[in-house]
PDB file of N, CA and C in Angstrom:
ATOM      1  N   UNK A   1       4.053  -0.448   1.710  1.00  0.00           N
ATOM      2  CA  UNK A   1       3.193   0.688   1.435  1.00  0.00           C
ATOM      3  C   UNK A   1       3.799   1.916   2.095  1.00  0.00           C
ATOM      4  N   UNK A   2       4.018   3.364   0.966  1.00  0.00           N
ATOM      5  CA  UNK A   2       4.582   3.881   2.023  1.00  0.00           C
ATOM      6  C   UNK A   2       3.724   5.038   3.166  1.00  0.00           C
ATOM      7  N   UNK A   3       4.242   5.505   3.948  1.00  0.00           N
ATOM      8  CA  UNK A   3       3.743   6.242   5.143  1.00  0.00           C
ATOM      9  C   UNK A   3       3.343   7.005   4.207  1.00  0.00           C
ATOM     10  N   UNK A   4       1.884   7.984   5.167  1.00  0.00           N
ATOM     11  CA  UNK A   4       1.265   8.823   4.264  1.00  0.00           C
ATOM     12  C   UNK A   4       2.329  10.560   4.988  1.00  0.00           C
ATOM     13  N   UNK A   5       3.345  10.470   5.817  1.00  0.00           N
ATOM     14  CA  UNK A   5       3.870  11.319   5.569  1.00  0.00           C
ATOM     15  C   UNK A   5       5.188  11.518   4.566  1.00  0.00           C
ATOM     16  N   UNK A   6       5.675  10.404   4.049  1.00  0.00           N
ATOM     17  CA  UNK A   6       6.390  10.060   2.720  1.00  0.00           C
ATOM     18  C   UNK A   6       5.620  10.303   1.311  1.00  0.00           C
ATOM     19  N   UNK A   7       4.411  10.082   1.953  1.00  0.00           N
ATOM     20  CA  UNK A   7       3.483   9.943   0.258  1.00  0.00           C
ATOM     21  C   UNK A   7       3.817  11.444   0.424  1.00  0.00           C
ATOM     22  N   UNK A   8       2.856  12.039   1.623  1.00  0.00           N
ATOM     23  CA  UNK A   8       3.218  14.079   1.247  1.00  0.00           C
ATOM     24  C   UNK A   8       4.328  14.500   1.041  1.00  0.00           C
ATOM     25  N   UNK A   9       5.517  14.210   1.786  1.00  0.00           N
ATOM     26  CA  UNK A   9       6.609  14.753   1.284  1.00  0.00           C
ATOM     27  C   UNK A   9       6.900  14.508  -0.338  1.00  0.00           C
ATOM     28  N   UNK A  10       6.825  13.303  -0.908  1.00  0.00           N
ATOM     29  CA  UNK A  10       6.898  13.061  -2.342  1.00  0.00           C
ATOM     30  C   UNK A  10       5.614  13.749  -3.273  1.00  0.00           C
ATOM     31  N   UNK A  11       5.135  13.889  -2.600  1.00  0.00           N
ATOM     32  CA  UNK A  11       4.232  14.912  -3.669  1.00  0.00           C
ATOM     33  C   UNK A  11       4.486  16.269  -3.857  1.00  0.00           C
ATOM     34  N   UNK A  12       4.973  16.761  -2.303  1.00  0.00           N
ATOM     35  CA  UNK A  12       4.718  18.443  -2.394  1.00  0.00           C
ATOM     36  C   UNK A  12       6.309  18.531  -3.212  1.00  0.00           C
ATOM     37  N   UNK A  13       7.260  17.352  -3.128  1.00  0.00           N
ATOM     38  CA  UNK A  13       8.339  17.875  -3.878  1.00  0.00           C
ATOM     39  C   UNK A  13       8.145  17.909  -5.616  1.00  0.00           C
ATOM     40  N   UNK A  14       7.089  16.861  -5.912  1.00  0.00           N
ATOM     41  CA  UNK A  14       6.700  17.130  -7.092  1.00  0.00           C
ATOM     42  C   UNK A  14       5.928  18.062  -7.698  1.00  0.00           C
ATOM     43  N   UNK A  15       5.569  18.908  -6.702  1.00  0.00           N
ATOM     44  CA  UNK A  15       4.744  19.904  -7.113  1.00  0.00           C
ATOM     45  C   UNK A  15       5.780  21.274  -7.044  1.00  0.00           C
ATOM     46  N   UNK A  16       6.700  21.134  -6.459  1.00  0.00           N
ATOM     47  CA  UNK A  16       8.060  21.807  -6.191  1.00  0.00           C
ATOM     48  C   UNK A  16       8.973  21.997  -7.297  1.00  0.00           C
ATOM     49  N   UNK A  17       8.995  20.620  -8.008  1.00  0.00           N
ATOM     50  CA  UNK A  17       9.301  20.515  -9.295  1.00  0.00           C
ATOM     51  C   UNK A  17       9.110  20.594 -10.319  1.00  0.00           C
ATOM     52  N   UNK A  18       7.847  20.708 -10.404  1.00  0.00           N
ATOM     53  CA  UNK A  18       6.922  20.825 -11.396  1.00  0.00           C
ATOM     54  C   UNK A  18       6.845  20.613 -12.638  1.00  0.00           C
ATOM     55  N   UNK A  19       6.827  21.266 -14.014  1.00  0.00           N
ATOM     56  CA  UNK A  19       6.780  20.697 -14.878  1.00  0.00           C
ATOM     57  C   UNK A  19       8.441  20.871 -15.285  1.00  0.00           C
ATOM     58  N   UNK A  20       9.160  21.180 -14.641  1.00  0.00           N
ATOM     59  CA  UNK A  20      10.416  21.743 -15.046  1.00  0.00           C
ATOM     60  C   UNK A  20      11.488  20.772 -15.198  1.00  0.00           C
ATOM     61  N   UNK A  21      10.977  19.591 -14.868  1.00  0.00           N
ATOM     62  CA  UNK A  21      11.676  18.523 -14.484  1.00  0.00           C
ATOM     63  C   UNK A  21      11.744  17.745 -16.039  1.00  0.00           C
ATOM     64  N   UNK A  22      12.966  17.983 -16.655  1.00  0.00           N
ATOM     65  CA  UNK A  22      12.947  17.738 -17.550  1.00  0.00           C
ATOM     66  C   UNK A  22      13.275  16.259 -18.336  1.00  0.00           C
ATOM     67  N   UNK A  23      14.081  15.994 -17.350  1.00  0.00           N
ATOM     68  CA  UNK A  23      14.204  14.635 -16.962  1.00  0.00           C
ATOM     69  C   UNK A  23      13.235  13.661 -16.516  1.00  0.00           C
ATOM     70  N   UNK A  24      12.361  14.098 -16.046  1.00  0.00           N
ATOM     71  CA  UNK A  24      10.851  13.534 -15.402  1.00  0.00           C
ATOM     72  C   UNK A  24       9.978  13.207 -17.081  1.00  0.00           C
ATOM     73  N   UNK A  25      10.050  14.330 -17.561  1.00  0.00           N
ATOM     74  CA  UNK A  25       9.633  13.432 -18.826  1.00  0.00           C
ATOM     75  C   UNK A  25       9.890  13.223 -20.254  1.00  0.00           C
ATOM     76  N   UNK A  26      11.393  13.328 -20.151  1.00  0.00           N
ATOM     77  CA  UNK A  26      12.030  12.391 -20.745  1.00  0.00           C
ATOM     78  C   UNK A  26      12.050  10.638 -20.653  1.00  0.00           C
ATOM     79  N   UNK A  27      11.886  10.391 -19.110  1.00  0.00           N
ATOM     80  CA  UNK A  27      11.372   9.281 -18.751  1.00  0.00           C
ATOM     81  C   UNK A  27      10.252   9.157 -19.068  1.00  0.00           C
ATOM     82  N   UNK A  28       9.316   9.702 -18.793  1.00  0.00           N
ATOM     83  CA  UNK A  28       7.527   9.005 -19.386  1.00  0.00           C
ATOM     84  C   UNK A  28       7.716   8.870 -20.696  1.00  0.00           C
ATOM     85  N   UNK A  29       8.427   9.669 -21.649  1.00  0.00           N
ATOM     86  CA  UNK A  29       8.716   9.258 -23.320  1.00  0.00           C
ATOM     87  C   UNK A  29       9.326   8.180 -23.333  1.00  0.00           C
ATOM     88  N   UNK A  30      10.500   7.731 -22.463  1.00  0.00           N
ATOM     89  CA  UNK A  30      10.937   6.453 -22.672  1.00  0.00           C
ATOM     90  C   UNK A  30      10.233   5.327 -22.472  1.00  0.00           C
ATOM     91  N   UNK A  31       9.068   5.453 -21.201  1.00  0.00           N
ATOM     92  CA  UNK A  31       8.043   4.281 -20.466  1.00  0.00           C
ATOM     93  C   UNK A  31       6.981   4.292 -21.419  1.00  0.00           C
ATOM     94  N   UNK A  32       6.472   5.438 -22.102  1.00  0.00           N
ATOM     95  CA  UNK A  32       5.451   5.438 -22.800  1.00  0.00           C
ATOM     96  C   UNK A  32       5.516   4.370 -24.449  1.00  0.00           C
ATOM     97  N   UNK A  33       6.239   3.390 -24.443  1.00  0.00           N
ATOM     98  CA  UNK A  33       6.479   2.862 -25.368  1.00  0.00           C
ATOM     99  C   UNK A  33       6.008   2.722 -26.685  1.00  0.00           C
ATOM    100  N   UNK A  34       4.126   2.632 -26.757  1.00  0.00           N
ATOM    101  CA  UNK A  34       3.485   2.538 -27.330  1.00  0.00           C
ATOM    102  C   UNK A  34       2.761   3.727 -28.157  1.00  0.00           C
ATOM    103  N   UNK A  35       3.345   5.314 -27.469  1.00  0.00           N
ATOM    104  CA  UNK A  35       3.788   6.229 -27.914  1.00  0.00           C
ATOM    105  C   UNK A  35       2.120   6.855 -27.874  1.00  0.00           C
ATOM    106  N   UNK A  36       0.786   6.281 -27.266  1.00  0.00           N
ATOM    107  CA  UNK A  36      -0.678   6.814 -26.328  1.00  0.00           C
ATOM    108  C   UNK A  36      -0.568   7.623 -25.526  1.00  0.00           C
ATOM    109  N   UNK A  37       0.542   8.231 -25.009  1.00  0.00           N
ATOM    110  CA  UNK A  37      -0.121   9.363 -24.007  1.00  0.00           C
ATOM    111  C   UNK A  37      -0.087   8.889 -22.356  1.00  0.00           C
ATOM    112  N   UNK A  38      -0.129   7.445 -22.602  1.00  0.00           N
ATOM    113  CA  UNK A  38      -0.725   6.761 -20.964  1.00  0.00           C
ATOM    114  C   UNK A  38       0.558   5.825 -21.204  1.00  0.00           C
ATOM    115  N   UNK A  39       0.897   5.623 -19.972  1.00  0.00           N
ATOM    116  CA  UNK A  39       1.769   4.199 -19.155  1.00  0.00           C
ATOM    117  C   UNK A  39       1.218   3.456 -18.595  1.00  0.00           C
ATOM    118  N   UNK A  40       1.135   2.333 -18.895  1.00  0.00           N
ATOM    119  CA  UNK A  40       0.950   1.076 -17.863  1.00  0.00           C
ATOM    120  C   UNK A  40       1.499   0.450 -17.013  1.00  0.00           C
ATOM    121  N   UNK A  41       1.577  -0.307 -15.518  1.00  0.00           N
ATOM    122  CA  UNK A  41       2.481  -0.342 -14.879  1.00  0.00           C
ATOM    123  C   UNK A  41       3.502  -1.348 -15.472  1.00  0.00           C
ATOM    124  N   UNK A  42       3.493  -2.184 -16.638  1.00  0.00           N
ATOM    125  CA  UNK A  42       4.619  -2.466 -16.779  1.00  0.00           C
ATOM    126  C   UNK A  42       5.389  -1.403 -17.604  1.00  0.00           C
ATOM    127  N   UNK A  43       4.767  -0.695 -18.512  1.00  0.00           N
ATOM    128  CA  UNK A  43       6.028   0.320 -19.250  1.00  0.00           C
ATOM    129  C   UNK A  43       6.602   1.082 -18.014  1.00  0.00           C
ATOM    130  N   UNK A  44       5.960   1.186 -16.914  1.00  0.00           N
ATOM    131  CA  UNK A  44       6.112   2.103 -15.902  1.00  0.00           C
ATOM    132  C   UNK A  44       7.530   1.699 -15.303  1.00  0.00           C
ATOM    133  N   UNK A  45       7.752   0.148 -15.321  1.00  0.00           N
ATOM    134  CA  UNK A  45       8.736  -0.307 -14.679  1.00  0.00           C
ATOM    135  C   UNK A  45       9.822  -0.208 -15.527  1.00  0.00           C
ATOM    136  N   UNK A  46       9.731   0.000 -17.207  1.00  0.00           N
ATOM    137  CA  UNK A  46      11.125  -0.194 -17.573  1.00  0.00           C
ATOM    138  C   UNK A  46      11.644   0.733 -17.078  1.00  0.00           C
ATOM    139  N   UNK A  47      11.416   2.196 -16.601  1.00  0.00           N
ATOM    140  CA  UNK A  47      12.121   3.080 -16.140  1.00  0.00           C
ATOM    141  C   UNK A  47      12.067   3.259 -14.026  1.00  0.00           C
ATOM    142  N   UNK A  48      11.271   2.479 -13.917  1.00  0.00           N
ATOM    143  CA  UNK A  48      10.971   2.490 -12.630  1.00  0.00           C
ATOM    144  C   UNK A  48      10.739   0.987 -12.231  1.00  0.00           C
ATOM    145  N   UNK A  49      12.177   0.471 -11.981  1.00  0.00           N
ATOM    146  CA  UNK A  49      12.322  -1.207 -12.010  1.00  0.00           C
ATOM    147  C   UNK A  49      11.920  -1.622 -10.592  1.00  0.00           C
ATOM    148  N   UNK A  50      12.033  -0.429  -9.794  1.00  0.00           N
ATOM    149  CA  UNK A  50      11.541  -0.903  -8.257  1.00  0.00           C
ATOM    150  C   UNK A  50      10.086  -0.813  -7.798  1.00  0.00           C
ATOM    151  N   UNK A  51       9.750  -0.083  -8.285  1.00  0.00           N
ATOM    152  CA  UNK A  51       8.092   0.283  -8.355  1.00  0.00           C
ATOM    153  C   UNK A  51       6.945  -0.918  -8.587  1.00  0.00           C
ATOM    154  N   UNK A  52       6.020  -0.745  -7.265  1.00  0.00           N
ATOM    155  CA  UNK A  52       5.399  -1.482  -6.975  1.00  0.00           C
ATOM    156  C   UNK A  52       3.744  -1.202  -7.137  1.00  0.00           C
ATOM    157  N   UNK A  53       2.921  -2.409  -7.279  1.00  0.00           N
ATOM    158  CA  UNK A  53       1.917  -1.855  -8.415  1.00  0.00           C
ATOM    159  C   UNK A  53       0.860  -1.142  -7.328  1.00  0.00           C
ATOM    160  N   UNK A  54       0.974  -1.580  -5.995  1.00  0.00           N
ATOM    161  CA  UNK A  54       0.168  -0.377  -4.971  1.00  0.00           C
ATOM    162  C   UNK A  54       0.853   0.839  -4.908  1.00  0.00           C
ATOM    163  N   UNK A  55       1.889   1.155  -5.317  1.00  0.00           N
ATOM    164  CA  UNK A  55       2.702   2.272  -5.556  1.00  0.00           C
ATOM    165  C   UNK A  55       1.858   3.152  -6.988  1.00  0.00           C
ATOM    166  N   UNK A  56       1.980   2.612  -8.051  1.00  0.00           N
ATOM    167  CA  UNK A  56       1.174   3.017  -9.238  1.00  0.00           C
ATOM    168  C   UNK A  56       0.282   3.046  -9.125  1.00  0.00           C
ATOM    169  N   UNK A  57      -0.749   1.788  -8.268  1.00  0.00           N
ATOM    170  CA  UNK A  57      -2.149   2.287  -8.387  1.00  0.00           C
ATOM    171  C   UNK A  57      -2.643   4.220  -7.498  1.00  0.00           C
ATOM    172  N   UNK A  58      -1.880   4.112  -6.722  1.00  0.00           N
ATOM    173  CA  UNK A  58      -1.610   5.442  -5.565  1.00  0.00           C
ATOM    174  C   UNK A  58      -1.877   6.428  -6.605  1.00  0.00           C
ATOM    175  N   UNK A  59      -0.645   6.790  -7.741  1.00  0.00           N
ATOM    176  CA  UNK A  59      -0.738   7.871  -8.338  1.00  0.00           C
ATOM    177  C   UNK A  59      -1.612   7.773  -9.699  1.00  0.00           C
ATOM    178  N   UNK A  60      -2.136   6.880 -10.174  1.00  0.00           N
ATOM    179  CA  UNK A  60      -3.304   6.832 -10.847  1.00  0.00           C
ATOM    180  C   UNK A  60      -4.608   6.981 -10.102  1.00  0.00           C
ATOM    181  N   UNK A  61      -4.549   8.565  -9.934  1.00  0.00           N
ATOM    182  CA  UNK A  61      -5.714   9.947  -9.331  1.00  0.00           C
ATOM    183  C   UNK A  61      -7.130   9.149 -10.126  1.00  0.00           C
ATOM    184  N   UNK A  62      -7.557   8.776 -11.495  1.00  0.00           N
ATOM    185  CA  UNK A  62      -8.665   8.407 -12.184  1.00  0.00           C
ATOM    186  C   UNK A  62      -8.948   6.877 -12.115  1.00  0.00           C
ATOM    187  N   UNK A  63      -7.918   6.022 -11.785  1.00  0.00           N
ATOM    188  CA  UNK A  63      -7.699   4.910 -11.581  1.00  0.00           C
ATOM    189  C   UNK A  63      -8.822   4.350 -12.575  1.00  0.00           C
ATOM    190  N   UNK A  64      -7.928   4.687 -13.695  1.00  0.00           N
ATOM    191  CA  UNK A  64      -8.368   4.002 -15.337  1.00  0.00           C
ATOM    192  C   UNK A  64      -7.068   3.425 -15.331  1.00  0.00           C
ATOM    193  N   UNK A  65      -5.728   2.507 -14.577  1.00  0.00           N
ATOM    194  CA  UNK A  65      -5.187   1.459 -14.959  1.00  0.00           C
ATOM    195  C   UNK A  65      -3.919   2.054 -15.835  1.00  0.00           C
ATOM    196  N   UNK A  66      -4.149   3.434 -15.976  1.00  0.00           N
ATOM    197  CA  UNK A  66      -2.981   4.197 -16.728  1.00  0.00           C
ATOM    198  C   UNK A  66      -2.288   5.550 -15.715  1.00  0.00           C
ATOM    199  N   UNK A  67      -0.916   5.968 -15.777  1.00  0.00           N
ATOM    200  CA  UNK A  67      -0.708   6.782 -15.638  1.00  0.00           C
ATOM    201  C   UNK A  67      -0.643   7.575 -16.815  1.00  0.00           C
ATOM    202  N   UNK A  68      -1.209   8.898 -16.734  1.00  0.00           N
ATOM    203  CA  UNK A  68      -1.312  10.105 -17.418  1.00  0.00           C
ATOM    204  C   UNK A  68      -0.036  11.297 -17.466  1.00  0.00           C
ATOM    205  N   UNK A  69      -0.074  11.756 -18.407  1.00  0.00           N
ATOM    206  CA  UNK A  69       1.519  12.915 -18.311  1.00  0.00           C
ATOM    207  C   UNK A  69       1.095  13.862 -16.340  1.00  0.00           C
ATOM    208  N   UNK A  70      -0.582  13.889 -16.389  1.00  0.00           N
ATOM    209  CA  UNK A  70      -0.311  14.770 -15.687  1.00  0.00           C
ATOM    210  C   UNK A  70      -0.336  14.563 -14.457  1.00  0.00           C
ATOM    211  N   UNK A  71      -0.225  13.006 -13.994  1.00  0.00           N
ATOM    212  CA  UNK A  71      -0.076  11.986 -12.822  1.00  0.00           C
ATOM    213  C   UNK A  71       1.047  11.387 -13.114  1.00  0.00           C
ATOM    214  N   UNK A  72       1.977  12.057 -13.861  1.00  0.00           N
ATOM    215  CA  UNK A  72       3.749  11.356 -13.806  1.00  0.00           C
ATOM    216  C   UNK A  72       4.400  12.121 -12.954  1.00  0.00           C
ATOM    217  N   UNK A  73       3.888  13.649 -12.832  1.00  0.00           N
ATOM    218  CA  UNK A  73       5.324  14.192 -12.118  1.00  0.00           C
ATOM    219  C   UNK A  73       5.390  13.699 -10.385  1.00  0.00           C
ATOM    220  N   UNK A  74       4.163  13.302  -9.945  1.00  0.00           N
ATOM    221  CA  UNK A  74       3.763  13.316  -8.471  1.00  0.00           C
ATOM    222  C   UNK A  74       4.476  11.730  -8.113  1.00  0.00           C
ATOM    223  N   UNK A  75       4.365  11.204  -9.729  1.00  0.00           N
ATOM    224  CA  UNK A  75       4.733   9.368  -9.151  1.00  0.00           C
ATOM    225  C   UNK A  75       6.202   9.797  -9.780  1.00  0.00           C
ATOM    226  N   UNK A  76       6.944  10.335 -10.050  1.00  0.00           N
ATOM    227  CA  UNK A  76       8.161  10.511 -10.488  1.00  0.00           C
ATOM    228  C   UNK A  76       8.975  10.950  -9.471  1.00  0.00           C
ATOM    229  N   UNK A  77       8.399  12.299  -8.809  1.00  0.00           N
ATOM    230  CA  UNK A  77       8.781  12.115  -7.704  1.00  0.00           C
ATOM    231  C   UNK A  77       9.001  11.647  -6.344  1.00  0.00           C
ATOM    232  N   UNK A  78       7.697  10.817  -5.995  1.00  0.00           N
ATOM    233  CA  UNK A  78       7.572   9.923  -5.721  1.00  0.00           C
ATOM    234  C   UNK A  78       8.906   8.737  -5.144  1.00  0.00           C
ATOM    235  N   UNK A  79       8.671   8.042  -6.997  1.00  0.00           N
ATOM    236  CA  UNK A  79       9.470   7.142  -6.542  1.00  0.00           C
ATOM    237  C   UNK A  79      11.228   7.290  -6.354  1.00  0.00           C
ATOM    238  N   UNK A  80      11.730   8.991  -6.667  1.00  0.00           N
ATOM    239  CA  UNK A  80      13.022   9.288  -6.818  1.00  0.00           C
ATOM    240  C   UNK A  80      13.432   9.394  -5.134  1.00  0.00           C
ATOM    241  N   UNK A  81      11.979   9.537  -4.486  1.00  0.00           N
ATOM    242  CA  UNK A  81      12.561  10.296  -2.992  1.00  0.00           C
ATOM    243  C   UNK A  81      12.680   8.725  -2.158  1.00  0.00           C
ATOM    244  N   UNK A  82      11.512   7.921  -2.618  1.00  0.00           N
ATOM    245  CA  UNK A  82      11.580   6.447  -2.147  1.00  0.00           C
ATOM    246  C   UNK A  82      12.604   5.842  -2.514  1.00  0.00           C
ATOM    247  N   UNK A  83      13.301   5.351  -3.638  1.00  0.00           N
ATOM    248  CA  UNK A  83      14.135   4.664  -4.419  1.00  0.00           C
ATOM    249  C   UNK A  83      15.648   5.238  -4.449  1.00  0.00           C
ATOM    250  N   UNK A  84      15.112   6.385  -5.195  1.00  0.00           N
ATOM    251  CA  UNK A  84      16.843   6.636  -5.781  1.00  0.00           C
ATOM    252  C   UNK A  84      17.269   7.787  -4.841  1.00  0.00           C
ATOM    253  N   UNK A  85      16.650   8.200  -3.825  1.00  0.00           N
ATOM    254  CA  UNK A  85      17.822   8.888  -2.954  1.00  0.00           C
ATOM    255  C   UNK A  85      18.125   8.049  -1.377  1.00  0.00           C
ATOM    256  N   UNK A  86      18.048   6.950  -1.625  1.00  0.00           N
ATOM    257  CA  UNK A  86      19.403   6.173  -0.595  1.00  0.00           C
ATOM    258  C   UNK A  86      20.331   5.527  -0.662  1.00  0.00           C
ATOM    259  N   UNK A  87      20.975   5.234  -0.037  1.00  0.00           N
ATOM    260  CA  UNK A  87      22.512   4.806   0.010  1.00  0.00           C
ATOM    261  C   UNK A  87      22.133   3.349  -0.158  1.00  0.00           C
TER     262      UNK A  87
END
């Protein structure tokens, strides 16, 4: 689970990033498979293979079981600052 000063740092960078991140959802088009609007945590994983489902439940803000376009950028960044920026 991560620290809640990791959770803030991964958020305020997603809010840093904002919708500009174009790459951010290009990925939710790729996870969004079923082509609804919402991800589930497994579409979540084809693009986010490390991601863990107390991780997803975190950024599902309505916790209706879906991430939303507008609860992707916070778990996108998220999991880029957890995952994909270490050695």
């Amino acid at each position: 689970m991560p620290r809640p000063r990791t959770l803030s740092l991964a958020i305020a960078a997603g809010l840093l990033l904002g919708s500009a991140g174009t790459a951010s959802a290009t990925a939710f088009g790729r996870a969004d498979t079923n082509h609804d609007g919402r991800v589930t945590y497994e579409e979540t994983r084809t693009v986010m293979p490390k991601l863990k489902q107390v991780s997803f439940d975190r950024f599902d803000t309505n916790k209706d079981g879906f991430i939303e376009k507008n609860e992707w950028s916070g778990l996108d960044a998220f999991y880029t600052f957890t995952y994909m920026q270490r050695n």
